[in-house]
Protein backbone atom coordinates (compact mmCIF):
# COMPACT_ATOMS: atom_id res chain seq x y z
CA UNK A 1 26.22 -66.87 19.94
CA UNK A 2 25.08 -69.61 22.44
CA UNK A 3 23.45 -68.87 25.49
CA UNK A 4 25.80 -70.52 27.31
CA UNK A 5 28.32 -68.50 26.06
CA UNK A 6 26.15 -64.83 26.24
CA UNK A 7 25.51 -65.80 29.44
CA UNK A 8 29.35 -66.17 30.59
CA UNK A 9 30.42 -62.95 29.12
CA UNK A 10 27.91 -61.09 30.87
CA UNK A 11 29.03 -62.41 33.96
CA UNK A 12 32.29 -61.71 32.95
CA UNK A 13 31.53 -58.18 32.58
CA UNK A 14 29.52 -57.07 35.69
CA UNK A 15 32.72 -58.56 37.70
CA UNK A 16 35.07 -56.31 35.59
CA UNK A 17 33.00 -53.63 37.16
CA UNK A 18 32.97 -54.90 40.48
CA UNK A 19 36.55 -55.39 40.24
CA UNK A 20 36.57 -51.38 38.63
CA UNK A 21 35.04 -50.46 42.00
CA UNK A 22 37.44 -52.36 44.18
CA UNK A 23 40.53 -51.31 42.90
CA UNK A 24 39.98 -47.71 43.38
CA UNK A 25 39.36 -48.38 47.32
CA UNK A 26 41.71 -46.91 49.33
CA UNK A 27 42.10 -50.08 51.97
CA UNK A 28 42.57 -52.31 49.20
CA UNK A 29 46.18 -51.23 49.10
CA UNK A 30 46.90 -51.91 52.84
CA UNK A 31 47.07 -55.99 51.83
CA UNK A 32 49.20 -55.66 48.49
CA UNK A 33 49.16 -59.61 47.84
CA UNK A 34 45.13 -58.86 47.57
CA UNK A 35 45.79 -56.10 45.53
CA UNK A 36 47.78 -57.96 42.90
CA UNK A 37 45.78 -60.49 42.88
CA UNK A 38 42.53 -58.59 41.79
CA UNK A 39 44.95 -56.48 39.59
CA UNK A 40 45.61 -59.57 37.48
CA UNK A 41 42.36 -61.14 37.39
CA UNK A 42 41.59 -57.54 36.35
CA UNK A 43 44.40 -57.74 33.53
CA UNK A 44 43.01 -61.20 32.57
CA UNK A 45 39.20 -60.36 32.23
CA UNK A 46 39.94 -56.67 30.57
CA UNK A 47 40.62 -58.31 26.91
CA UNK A 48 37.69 -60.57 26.99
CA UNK A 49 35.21 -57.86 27.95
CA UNK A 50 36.48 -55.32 25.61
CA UNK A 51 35.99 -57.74 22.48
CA UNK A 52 32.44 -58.46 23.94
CA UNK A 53 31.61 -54.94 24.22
CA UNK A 54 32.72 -54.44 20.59
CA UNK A 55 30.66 -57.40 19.71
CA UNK A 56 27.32 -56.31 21.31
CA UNK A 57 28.06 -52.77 19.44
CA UNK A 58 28.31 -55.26 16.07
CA UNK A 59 24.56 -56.30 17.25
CA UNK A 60 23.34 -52.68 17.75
CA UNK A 61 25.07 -52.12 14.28
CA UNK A 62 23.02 -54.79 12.40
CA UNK A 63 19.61 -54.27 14.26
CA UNK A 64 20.15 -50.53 13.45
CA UNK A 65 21.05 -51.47 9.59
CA UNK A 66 17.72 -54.30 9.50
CA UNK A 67 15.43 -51.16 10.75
CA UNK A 68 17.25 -49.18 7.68
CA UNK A 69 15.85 -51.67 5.00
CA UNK A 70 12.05 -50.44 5.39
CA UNK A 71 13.70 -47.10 3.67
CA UNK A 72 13.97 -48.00 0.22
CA UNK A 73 16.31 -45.17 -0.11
CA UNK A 74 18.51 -46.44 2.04
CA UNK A 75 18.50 -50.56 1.32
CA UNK A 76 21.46 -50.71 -0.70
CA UNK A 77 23.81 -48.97 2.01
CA UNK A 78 21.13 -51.17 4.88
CA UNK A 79 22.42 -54.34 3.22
CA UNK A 80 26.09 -53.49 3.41
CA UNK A 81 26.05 -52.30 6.68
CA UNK A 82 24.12 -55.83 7.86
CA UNK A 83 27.12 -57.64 5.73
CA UNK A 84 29.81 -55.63 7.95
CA UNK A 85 28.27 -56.06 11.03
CA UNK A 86 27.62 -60.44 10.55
CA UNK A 87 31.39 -60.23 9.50
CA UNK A 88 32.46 -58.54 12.43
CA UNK A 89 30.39 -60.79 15.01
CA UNK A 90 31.50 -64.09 13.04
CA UNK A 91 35.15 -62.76 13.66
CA UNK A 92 34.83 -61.42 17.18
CA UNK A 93 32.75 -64.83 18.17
CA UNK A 94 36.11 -66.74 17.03
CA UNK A 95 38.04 -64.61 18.96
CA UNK A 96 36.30 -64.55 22.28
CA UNK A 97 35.93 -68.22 21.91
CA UNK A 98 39.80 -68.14 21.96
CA UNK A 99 40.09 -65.92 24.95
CA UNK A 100 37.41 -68.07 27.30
CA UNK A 101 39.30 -71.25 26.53
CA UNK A 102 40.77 -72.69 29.71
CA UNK A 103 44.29 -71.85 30.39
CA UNK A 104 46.71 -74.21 31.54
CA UNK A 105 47.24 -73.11 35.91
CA UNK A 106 50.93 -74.05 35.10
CA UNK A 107 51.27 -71.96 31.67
CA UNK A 108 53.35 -68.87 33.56
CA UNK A 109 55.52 -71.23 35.74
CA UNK A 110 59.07 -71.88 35.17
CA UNK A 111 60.12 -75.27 34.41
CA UNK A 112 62.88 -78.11 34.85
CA UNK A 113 63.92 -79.31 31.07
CA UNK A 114 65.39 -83.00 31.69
CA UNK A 115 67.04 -84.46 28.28
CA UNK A 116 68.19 -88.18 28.40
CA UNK A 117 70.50 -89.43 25.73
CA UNK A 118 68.29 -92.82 24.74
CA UNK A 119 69.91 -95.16 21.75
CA UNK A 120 72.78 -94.81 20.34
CA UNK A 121 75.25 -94.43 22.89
CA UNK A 122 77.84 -91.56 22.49
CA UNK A 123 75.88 -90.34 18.98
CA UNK A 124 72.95 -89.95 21.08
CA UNK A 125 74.46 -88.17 24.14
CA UNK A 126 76.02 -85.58 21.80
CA UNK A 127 72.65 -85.26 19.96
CA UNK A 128 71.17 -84.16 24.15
CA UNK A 129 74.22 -81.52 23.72
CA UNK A 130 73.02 -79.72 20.50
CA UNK A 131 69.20 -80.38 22.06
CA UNK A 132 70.42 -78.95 24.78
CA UNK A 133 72.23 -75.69 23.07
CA UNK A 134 68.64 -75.23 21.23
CA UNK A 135 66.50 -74.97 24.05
CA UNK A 136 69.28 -72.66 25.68
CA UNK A 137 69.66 -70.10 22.50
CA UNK A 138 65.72 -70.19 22.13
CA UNK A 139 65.90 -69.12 26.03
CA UNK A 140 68.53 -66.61 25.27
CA UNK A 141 66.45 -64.91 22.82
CA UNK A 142 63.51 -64.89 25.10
CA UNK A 143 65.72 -63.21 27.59
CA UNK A 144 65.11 -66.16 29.98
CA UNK A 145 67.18 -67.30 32.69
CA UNK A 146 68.78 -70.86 32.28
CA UNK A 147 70.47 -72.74 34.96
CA UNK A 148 72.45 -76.04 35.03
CA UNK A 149 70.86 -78.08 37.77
CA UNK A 150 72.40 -81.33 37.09
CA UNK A 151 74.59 -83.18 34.17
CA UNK A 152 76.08 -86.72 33.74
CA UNK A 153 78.67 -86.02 31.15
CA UNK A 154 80.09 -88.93 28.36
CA UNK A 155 83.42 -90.01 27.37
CA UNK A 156 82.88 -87.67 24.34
CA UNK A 157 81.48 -84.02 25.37
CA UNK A 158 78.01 -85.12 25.05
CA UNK A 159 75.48 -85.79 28.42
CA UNK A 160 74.45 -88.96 28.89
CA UNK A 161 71.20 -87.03 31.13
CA UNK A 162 71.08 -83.23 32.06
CA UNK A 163 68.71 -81.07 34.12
CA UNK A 164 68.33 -77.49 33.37
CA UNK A 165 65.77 -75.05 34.82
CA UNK A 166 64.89 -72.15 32.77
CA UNK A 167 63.21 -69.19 34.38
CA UNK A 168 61.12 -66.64 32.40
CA UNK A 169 57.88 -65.42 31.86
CA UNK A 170 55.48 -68.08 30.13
CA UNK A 171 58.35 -70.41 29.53
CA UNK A 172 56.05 -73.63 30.17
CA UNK A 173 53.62 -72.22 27.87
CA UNK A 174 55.90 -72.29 25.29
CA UNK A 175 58.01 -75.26 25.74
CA UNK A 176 55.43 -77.94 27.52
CA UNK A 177 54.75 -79.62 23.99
CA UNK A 178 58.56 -80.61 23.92
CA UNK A 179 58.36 -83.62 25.99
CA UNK A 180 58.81 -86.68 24.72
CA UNK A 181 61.27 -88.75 21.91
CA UNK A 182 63.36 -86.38 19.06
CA UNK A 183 65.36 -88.54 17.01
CA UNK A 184 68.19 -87.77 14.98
CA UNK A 185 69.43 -89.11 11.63
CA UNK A 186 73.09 -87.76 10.82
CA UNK A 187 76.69 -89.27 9.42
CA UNK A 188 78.32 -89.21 13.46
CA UNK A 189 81.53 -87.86 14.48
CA UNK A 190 82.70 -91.33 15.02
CA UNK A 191 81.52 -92.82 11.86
CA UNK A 192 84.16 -93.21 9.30
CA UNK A 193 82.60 -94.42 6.25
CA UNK A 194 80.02 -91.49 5.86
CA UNK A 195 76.77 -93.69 7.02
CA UNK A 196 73.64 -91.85 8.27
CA UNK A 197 72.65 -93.82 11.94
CA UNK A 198 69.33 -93.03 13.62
CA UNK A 199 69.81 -92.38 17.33
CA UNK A 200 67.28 -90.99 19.70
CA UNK A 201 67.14 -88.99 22.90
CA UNK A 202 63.89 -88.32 25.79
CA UNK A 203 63.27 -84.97 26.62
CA UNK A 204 60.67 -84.12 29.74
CA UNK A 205 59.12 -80.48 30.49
CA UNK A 206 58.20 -80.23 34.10
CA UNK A 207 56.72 -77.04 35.87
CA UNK A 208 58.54 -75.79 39.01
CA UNK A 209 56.01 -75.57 41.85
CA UNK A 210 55.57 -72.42 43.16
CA UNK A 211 56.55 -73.63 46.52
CA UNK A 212 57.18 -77.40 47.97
CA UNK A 213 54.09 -76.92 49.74
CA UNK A 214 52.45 -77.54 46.55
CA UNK A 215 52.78 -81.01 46.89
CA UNK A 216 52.90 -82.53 50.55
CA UNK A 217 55.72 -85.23 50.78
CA UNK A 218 56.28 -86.92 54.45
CA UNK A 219 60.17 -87.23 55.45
CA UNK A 220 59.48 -90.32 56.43
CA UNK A 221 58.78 -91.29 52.96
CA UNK A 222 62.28 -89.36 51.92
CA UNK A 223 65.51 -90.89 51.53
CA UNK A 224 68.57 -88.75 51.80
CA UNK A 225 72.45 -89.83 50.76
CA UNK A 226 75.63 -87.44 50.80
CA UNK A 227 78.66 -88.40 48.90
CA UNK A 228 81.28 -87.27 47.03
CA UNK A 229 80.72 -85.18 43.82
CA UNK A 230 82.52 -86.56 40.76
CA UNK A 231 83.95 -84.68 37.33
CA UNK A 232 85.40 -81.35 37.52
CA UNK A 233 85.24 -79.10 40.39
CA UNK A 234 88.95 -78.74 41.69
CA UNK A 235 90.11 -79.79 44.86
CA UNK A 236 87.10 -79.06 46.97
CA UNK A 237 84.39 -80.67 45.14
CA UNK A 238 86.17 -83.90 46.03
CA UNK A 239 87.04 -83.42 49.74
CA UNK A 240 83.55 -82.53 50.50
CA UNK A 241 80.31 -84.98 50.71
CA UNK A 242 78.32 -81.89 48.71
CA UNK A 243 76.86 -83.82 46.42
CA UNK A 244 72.69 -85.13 47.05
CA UNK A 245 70.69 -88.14 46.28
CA UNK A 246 66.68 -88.51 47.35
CA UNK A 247 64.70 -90.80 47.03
CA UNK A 248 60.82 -90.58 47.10
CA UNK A 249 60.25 -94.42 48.74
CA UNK A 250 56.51 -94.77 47.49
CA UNK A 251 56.91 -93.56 43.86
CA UNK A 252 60.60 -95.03 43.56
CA UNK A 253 61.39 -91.67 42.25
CA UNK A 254 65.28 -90.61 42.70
CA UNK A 255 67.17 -87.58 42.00
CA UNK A 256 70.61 -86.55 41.86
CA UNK A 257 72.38 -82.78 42.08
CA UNK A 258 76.20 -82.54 42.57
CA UNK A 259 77.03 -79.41 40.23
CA UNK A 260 76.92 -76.56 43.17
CA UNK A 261 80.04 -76.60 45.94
CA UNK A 262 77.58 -76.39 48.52
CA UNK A 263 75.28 -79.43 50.32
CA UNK A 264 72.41 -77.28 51.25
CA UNK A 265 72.36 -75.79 47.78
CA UNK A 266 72.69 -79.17 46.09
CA UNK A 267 69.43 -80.64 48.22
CA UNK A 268 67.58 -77.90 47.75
CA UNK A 269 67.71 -77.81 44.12
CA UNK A 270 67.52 -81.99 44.05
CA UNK A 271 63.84 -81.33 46.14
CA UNK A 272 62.46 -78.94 43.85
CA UNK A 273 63.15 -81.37 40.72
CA UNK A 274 61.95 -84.38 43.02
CA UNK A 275 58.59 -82.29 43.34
CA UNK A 276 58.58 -81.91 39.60
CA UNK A 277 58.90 -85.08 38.82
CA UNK A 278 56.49 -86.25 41.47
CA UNK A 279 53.45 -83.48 40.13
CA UNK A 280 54.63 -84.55 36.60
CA UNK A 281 53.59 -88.46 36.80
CA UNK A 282 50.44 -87.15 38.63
CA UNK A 283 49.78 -84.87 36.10
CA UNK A 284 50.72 -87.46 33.20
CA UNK A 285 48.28 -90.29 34.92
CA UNK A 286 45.60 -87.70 35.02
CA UNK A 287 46.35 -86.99 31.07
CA UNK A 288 45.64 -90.53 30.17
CA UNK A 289 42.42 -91.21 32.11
CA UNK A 290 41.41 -87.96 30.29
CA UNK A 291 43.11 -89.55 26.99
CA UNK A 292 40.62 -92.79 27.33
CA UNK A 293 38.25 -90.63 25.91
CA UNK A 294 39.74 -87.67 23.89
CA UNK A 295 42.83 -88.17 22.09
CA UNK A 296 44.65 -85.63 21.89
CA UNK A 297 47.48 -85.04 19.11
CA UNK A 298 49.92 -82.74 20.84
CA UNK A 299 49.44 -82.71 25.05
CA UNK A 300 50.40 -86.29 25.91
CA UNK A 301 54.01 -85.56 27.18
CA UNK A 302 54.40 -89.22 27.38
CA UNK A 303 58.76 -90.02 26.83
CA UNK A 304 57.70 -92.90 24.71
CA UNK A 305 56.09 -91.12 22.27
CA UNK A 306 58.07 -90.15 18.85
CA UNK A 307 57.24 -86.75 18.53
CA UNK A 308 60.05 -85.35 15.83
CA UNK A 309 62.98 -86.14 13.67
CA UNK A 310 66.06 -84.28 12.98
CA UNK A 311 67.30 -85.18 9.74
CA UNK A 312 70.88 -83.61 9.25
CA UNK A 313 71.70 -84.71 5.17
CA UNK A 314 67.71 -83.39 3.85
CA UNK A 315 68.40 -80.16 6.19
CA UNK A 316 65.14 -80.55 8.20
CA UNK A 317 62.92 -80.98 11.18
CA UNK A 318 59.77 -83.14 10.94
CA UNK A 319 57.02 -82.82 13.94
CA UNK A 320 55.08 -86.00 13.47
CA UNK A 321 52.56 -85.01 15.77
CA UNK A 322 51.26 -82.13 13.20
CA UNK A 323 53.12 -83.24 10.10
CA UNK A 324 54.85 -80.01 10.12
CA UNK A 325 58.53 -79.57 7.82
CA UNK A 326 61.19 -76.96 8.34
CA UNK A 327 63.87 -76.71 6.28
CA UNK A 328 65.87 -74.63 7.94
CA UNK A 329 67.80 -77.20 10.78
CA UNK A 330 70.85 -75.14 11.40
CA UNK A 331 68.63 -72.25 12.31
CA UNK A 332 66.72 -74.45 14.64
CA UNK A 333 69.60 -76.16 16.40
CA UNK A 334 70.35 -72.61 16.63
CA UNK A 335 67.38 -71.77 19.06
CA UNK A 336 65.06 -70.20 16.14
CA UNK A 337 62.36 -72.61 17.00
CA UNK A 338 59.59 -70.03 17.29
CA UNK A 339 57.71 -71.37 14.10
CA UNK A 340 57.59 -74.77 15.15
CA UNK A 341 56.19 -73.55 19.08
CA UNK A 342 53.69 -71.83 17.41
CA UNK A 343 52.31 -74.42 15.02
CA UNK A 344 52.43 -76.75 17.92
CA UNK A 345 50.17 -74.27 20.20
CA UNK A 346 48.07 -73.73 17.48
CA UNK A 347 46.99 -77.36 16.74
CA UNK A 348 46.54 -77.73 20.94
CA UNK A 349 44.33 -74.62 20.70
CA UNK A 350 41.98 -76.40 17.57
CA UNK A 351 42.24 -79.06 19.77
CA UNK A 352 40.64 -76.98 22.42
CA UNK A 353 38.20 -75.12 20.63
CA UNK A 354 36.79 -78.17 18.74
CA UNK A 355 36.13 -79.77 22.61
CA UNK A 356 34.11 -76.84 23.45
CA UNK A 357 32.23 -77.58 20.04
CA UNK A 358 31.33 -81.00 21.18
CA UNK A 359 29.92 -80.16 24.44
């Protein structure tokens, strides 16, 4: 194990103890956001220690098992027990490599899911429909929260853009690697002489900020229009100005909400995507100053990029970014989508791991 590394864990360890000693103080519970806050760093430093406690046991094991081998008696079972031991700290060195990699501030956060029907006109705005139905049965199955923010519907059932935000535990975590271009290849509705087309659609994962104060925008710099909400609604939705357009004026950034009755509803939930977006292109520039000089295969998030095909007739999914195949698309499109997260977070973790290597 490297110093560097030794030297980490130890620290890591004398402030679980500290934090042992703290959290059994009876004035710590008069200021409960303290309190929860040391009780999760607490939960997050608990695994790391424990696995570094059962690999300086591994050490005692083998320097216990190298005295052994003077015996000759006992150098047969030495030998094994100095096998067991290397095995156990090769392991447990993977695995508390794992846990000190850096984790992602927005990993727990819920996010807005934006999907944008891109060529192929109505083909590709029914494609964001069954996108969309994906992500909401894989959030269904997660037990997650999902909630139509905004929607610009086409001529044939299909969105032409739509703006969900899903709420759950971990949820950017698990669905951050999803931005950028999924394209299709399927015979279409429309088509009458059985030909496959190609069309294509954007997808963007953006973490909610925990408040707007995340992010400080000036109202100066804000532009705010009421009007009149289109598509169904009844009669109110049409005698009301409820629906909300902002504009950011520096970043040219603009965002729409008309699906709740109410105004104040409709801007608040417009500002919190406006923030997203906002954090997201700062977060995206940041990516590919960082990208000048480590490329990496899954994090880019970029809308351009061509990240996975969905080919109807051959029955799979393709991920180009880790040449991974499913064959199973009607199970996908039907939210079971696990396998393919997991691949996806397991490449970004190599990716990870193999930076710590290098410095």
């Amino acid at each position: 194990m490297k110093q560097s590394m030794r030297t980490k864990l130890e620290q890591l360890d004398a402030r679980l103890e500290e934090l042992n000693a703290l959290l059994v103080q009876e004035e710590i519970t008069k200021d409960m956001d303290q309190y929860r806050k040391l009780n999760r760093e607490h939960a997050e430093i608990g695994p790391v220690v424990e696995h570094f406690q059962q690999y300086l046991q591994a050490e005692r094991d083998e320097a216990a098992a190298l005295e052994m081998q003077n015996d000759p008696e006992m150098k047969e079972f030495a030998a094994d027990e100095i096998s067991a031991a290397r095995e156990r700290m090769a392991q447990l060195q993977i695995d508390l490599q794992k846990l000190l990699l850096p984790k992602d501030p927005n990993d727990d956060k819920n996010i807005f899911l934006e999907i944008r029907a891109g060529t192929g006109g109505d083909e590709s705005a029914l494609f964001a429909a069954d996108l969309l139905r994906m992500y909401t049965r894989y959030a269904e199955r997660r037990r997650w929260q999902v909630e139509i923010v905004s929607t610009s519907e086409s001529d044939l059932g299909g969105y032409k853009e739509v703006i969900v935000r899903i709420v759950g535990q971990g949820a950017y975590s698990r669905l951050k690697f999803e931005s950028g271009g999924h394209r299709v290849q399927r015979v279409p509705q429309t088509e009458t002489q059985g030909r496959i087309h190609t069309s294509a659609c954007t997808v963007a994962v953006m973490p909610e900020a925990d408040e707007i104060e995340d992010i400080q925008i000036n109202p100066a710099d804000l532009r705010i229009d009421t009007f009149r909400a289109s598509g169904a609604g009844g009669q109110h939705i049409n005698k009301t100005d409820s629906a909300v357009r902002i504009t950011h004026l520096p970043t040219g950034t603009v965002v729409e909400c008309q699906d709740d009755r109410s105004q104040h509803r409709n801007k608040e939930q417009a500002m919190k995507v406006l923030v997203a977006r906002i954090m997201d292109a700062k977060r995206r520039e940041a990516h590919n100053k960082e990208a000048e000089t480590r490329k990496s295969l899954v994090g880019s998030g970029d809308r351009s990029d061509r990240i996975r095909t969905y080919n109807f007739p051959q029955g799979r999914i393709t991920d180009h970014r880790i040449n991974l195949t499913l064959y199973k698309i009607d199970a996908m499109m039907d939210g079971d989508i696990e396998e393919l997260l997991n691949g996806l977070a397991a490449e970004h973790q190599a990716e990870l791991l193999a930076s710590l290597g290098d410095n």
